[in-house]
Protein backbone atom coordinates (compact mmCIF):
# COMPACT_ATOMS: atom_id res chain seq x y z
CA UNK A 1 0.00 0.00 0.00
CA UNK A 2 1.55 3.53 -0.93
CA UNK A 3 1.62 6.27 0.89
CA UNK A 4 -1.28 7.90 -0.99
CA UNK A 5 -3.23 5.23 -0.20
CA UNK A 6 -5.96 3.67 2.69
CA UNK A 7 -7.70 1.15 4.02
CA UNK A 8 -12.08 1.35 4.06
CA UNK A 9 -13.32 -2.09 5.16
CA UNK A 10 -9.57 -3.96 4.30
CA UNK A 11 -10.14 -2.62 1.03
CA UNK A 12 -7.17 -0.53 -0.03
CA UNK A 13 -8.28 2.65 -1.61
CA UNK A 14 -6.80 5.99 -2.97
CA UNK A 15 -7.08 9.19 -0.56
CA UNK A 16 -6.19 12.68 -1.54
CA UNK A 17 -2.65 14.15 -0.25
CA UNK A 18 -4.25 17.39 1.53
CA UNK A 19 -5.83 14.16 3.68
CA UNK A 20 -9.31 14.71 2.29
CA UNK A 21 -11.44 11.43 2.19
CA UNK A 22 -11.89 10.86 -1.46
CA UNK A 23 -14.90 10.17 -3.61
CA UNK A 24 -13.72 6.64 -4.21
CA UNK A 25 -13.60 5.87 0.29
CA UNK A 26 -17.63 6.96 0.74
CA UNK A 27 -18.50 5.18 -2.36
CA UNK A 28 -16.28 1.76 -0.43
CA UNK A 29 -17.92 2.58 2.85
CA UNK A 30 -21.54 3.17 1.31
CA UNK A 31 -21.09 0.23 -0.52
CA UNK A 32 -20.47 -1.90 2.40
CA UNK A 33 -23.30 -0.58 4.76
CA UNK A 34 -25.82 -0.22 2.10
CA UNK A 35 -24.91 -4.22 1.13
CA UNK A 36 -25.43 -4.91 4.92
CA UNK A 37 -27.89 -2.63 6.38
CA UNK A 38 -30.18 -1.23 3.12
CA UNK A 39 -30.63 1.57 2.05
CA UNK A 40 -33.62 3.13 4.64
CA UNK A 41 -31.65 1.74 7.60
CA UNK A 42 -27.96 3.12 6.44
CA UNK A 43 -27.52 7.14 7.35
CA UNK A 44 -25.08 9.05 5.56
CA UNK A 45 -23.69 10.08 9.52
CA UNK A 46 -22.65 6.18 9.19
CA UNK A 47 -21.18 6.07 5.94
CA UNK A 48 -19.34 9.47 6.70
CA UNK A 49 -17.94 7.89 10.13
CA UNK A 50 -16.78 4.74 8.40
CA UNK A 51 -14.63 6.63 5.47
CA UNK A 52 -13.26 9.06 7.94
CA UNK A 53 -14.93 11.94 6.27
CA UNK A 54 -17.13 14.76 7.23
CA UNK A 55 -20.83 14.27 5.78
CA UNK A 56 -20.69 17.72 3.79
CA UNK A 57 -18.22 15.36 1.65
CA UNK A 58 -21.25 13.21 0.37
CA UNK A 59 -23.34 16.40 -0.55
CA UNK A 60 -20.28 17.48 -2.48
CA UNK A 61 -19.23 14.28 -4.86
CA UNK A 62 -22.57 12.58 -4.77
CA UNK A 63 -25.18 15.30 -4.08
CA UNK A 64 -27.47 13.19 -1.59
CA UNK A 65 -28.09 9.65 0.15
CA UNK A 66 -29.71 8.35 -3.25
CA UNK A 67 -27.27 9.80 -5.40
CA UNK A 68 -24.43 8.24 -3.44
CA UNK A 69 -26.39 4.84 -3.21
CA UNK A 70 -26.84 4.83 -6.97
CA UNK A 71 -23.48 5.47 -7.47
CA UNK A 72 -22.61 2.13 -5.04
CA UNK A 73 -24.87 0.05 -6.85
CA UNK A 74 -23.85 0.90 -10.27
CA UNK A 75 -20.20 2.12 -10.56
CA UNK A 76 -17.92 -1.38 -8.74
CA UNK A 77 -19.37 -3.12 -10.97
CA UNK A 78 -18.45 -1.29 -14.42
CA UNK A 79 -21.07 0.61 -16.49
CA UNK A 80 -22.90 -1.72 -19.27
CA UNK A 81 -22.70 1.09 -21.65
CA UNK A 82 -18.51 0.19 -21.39
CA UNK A 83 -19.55 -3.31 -21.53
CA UNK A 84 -21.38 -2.98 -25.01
CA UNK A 85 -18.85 -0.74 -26.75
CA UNK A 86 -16.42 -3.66 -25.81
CA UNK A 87 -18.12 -6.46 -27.79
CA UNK A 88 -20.86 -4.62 -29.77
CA UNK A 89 -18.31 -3.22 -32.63
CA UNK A 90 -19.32 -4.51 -36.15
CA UNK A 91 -15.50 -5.35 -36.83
CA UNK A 92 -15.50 -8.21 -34.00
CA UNK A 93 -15.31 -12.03 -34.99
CA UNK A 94 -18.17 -13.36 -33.32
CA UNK A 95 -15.39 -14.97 -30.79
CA UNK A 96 -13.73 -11.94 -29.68
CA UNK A 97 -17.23 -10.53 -29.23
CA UNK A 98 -17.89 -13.23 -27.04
CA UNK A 99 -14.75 -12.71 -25.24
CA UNK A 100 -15.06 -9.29 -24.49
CA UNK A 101 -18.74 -10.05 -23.33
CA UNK A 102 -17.85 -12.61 -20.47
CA UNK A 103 -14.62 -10.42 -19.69
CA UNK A 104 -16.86 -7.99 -18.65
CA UNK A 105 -18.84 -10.10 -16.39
CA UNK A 106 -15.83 -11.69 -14.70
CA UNK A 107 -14.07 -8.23 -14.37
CA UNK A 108 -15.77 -7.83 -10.89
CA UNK A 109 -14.99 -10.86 -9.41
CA UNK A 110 -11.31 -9.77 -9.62
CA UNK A 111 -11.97 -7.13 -7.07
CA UNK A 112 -12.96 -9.94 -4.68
CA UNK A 113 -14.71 -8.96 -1.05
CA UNK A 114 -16.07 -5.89 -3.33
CA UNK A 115 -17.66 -8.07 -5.65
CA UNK A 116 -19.71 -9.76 -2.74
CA UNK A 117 -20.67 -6.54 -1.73
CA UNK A 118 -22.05 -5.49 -4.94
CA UNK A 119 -24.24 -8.91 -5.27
CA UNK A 120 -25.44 -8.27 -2.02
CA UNK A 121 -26.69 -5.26 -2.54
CA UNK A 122 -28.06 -6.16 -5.68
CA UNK A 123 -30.05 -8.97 -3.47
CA UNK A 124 -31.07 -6.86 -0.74
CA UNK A 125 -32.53 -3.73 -3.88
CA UNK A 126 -34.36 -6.75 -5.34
CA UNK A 127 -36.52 -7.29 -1.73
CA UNK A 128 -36.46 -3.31 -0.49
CA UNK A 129 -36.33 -1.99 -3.79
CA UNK A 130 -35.94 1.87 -4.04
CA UNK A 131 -36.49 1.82 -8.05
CA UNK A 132 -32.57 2.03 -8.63
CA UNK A 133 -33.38 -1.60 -9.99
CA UNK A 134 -35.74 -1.21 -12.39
CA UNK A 135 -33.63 1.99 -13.60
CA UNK A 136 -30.81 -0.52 -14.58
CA UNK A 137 -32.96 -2.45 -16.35
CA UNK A 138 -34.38 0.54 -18.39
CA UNK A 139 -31.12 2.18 -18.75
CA UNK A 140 -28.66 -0.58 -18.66
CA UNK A 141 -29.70 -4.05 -19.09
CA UNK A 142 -32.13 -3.14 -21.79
CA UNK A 143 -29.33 -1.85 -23.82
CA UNK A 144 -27.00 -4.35 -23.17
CA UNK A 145 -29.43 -7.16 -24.72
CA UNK A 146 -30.31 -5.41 -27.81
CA UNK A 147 -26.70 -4.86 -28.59
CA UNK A 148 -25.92 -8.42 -28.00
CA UNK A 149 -29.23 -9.37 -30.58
CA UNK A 150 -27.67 -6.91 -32.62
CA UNK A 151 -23.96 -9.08 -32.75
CA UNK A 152 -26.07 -12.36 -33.35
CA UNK A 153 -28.26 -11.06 -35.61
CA UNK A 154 -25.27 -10.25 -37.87
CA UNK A 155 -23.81 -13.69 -37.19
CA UNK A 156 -26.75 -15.92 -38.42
CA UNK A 157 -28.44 -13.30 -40.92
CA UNK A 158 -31.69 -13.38 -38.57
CA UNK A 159 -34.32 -10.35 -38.36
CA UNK A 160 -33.47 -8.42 -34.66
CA UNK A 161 -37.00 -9.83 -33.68
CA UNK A 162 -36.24 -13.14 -34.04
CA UNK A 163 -37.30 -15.33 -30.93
CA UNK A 164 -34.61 -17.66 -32.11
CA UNK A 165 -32.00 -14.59 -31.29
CA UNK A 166 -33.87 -13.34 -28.06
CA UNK A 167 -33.81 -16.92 -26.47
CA UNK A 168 -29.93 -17.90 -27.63
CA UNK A 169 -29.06 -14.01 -26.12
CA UNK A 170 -30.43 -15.15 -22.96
CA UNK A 171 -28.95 -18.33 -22.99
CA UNK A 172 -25.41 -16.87 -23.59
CA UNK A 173 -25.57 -14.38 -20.80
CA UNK A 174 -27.08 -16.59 -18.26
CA UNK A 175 -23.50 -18.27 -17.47
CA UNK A 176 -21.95 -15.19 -16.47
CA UNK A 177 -25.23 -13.55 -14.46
CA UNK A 178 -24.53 -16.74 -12.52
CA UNK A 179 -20.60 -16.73 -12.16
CA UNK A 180 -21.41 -13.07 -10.42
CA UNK A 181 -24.39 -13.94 -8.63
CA UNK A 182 -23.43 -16.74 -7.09
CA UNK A 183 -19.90 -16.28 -6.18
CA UNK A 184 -20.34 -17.73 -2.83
CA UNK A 185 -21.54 -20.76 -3.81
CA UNK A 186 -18.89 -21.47 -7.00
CA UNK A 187 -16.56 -20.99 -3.87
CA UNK A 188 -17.60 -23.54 -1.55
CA UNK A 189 -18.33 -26.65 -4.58
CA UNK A 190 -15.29 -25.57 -6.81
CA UNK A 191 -13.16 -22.66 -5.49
CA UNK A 192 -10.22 -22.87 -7.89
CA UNK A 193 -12.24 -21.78 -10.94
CA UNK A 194 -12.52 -18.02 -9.15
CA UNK A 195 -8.85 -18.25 -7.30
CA UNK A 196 -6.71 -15.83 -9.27
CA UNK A 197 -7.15 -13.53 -12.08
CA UNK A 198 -5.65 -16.14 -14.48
CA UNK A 199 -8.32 -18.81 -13.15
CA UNK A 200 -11.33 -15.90 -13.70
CA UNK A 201 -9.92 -15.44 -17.45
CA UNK A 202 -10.14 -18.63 -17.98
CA UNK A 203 -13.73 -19.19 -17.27
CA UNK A 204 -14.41 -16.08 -19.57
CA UNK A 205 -12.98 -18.30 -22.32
CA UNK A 206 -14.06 -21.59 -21.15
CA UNK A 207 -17.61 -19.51 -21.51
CA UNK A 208 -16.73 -18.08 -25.22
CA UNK A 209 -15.98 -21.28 -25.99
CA UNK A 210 -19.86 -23.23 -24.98
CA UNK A 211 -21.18 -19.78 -26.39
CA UNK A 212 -19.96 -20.48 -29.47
CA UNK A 213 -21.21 -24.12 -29.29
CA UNK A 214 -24.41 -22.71 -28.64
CA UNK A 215 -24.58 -20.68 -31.65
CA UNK A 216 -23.29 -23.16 -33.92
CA UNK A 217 -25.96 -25.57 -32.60
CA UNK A 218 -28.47 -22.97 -33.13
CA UNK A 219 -27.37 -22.46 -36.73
CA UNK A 220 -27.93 -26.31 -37.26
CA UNK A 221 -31.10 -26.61 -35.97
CA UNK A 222 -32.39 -23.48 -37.91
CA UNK A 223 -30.47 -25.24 -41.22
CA UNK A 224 -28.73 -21.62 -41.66
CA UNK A 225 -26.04 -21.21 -43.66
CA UNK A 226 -22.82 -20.15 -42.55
CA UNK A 227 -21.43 -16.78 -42.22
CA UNK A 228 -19.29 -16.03 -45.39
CA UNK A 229 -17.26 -13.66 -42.92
């Protein structure tokens, strides 16, 4: 750990050099209280106390509670909208858009104890939601499907429409929604495959690889012809 640098919850995390709490502790220490406590029971006196910084500091990067609570649920865990331009571009093989996908989703686990933190607060919006859910969906998840209909669409020469392409889109996400979600089981029945960075990469390809299985299966049982590209 450098000198220009702390500890919020054994997570090490950059502070400023006047000794100002930075933007990045609150959103560690939110993170962790909102994941444990919820939103309605977590008060910004708490989350203040456990970065070490005044409370006039959350008004000033975040602009309120909900404003710093969006920020916690959205931002450890990368924005979709980086996601897509990663493996929506029309110059991808349909492999390396694959690849780029499931990179994305494994990304997070690399952070470790953070990544828990993020699923659990995912959990605990889903049963006290406060409508930051259903925002993602509008604003993020949406997107992110249609993008990925958009890549197999130009793959297999199917209209966007297609329930062939909406089910198979689905179906090639699902693997990493799980991976993240449950994290805490993947570690108790097989804890190697999330040990290290290297082992997370690998599942990203070991999941490019039944992806791409998937589609080729698809293509047979549609009797579609192969991409010329």
């Amino acid at each position: 750990m450098t000198s220009h640098e702390t500890l919020i919850n054994g997570v090490s995390t950059p502070r400023r050099v006047d000794g100002e709490v930075s933007r990045e502790r609150l959103l560690m220490a939110a993170l962790r209280l909102f994941a444990e406590s919820g939103f309605a029971k977590t008060s910004t006196r708490q989350i203040a106390a456990q970065a070490g910084a005044n409370v006039g500091a959350i008004a000033y990067y975040f602009g309120d509670k909900m404003g710093l609570y969006k920020a916690a649920f959205v931002e450890p865990l990368g924005s979709p909208h980086d996601d897509i331009a990663a493996f929506a571009p029309a110059h991808l093989s349909l492999e390396q858009a694959f690849l780029a996908l499931y990179m994305g989703f494994m990304a997070p686990l690399k952070q470790g104890v953070v990544a828990q933190w993020c699923m659990r607060l995912h959990y605990r919006e889903m049963l006290e939601p406060t409508g930051v859910w259903a925002e993602e969906i509008t604003n993020g998840i949406v997107p992110y499907h249609a993008a990925l209909v958009d890549v197999l669409a130009r793959d297999m020469g199917l209209p966007k429409d297609s329930e062939h392409l909406q089910r198979l889109s689905i179906s090639i996400v699902a693997p990493g929604v799980f991976g993240c979600m449950a994290h805490d089981v993947i570690d108790v029945i097989a804890p190697q495959l999330f040990a290290n960075d290297a082992a997370i990469d690998e599942m990203a390809h070991h999941h490019t690889r039944c992806a791409l299985a998937m589609v080729a299966a698809e293509k047979v049982r549609l009797n579609l012809q192969p991409n010329p590209a």
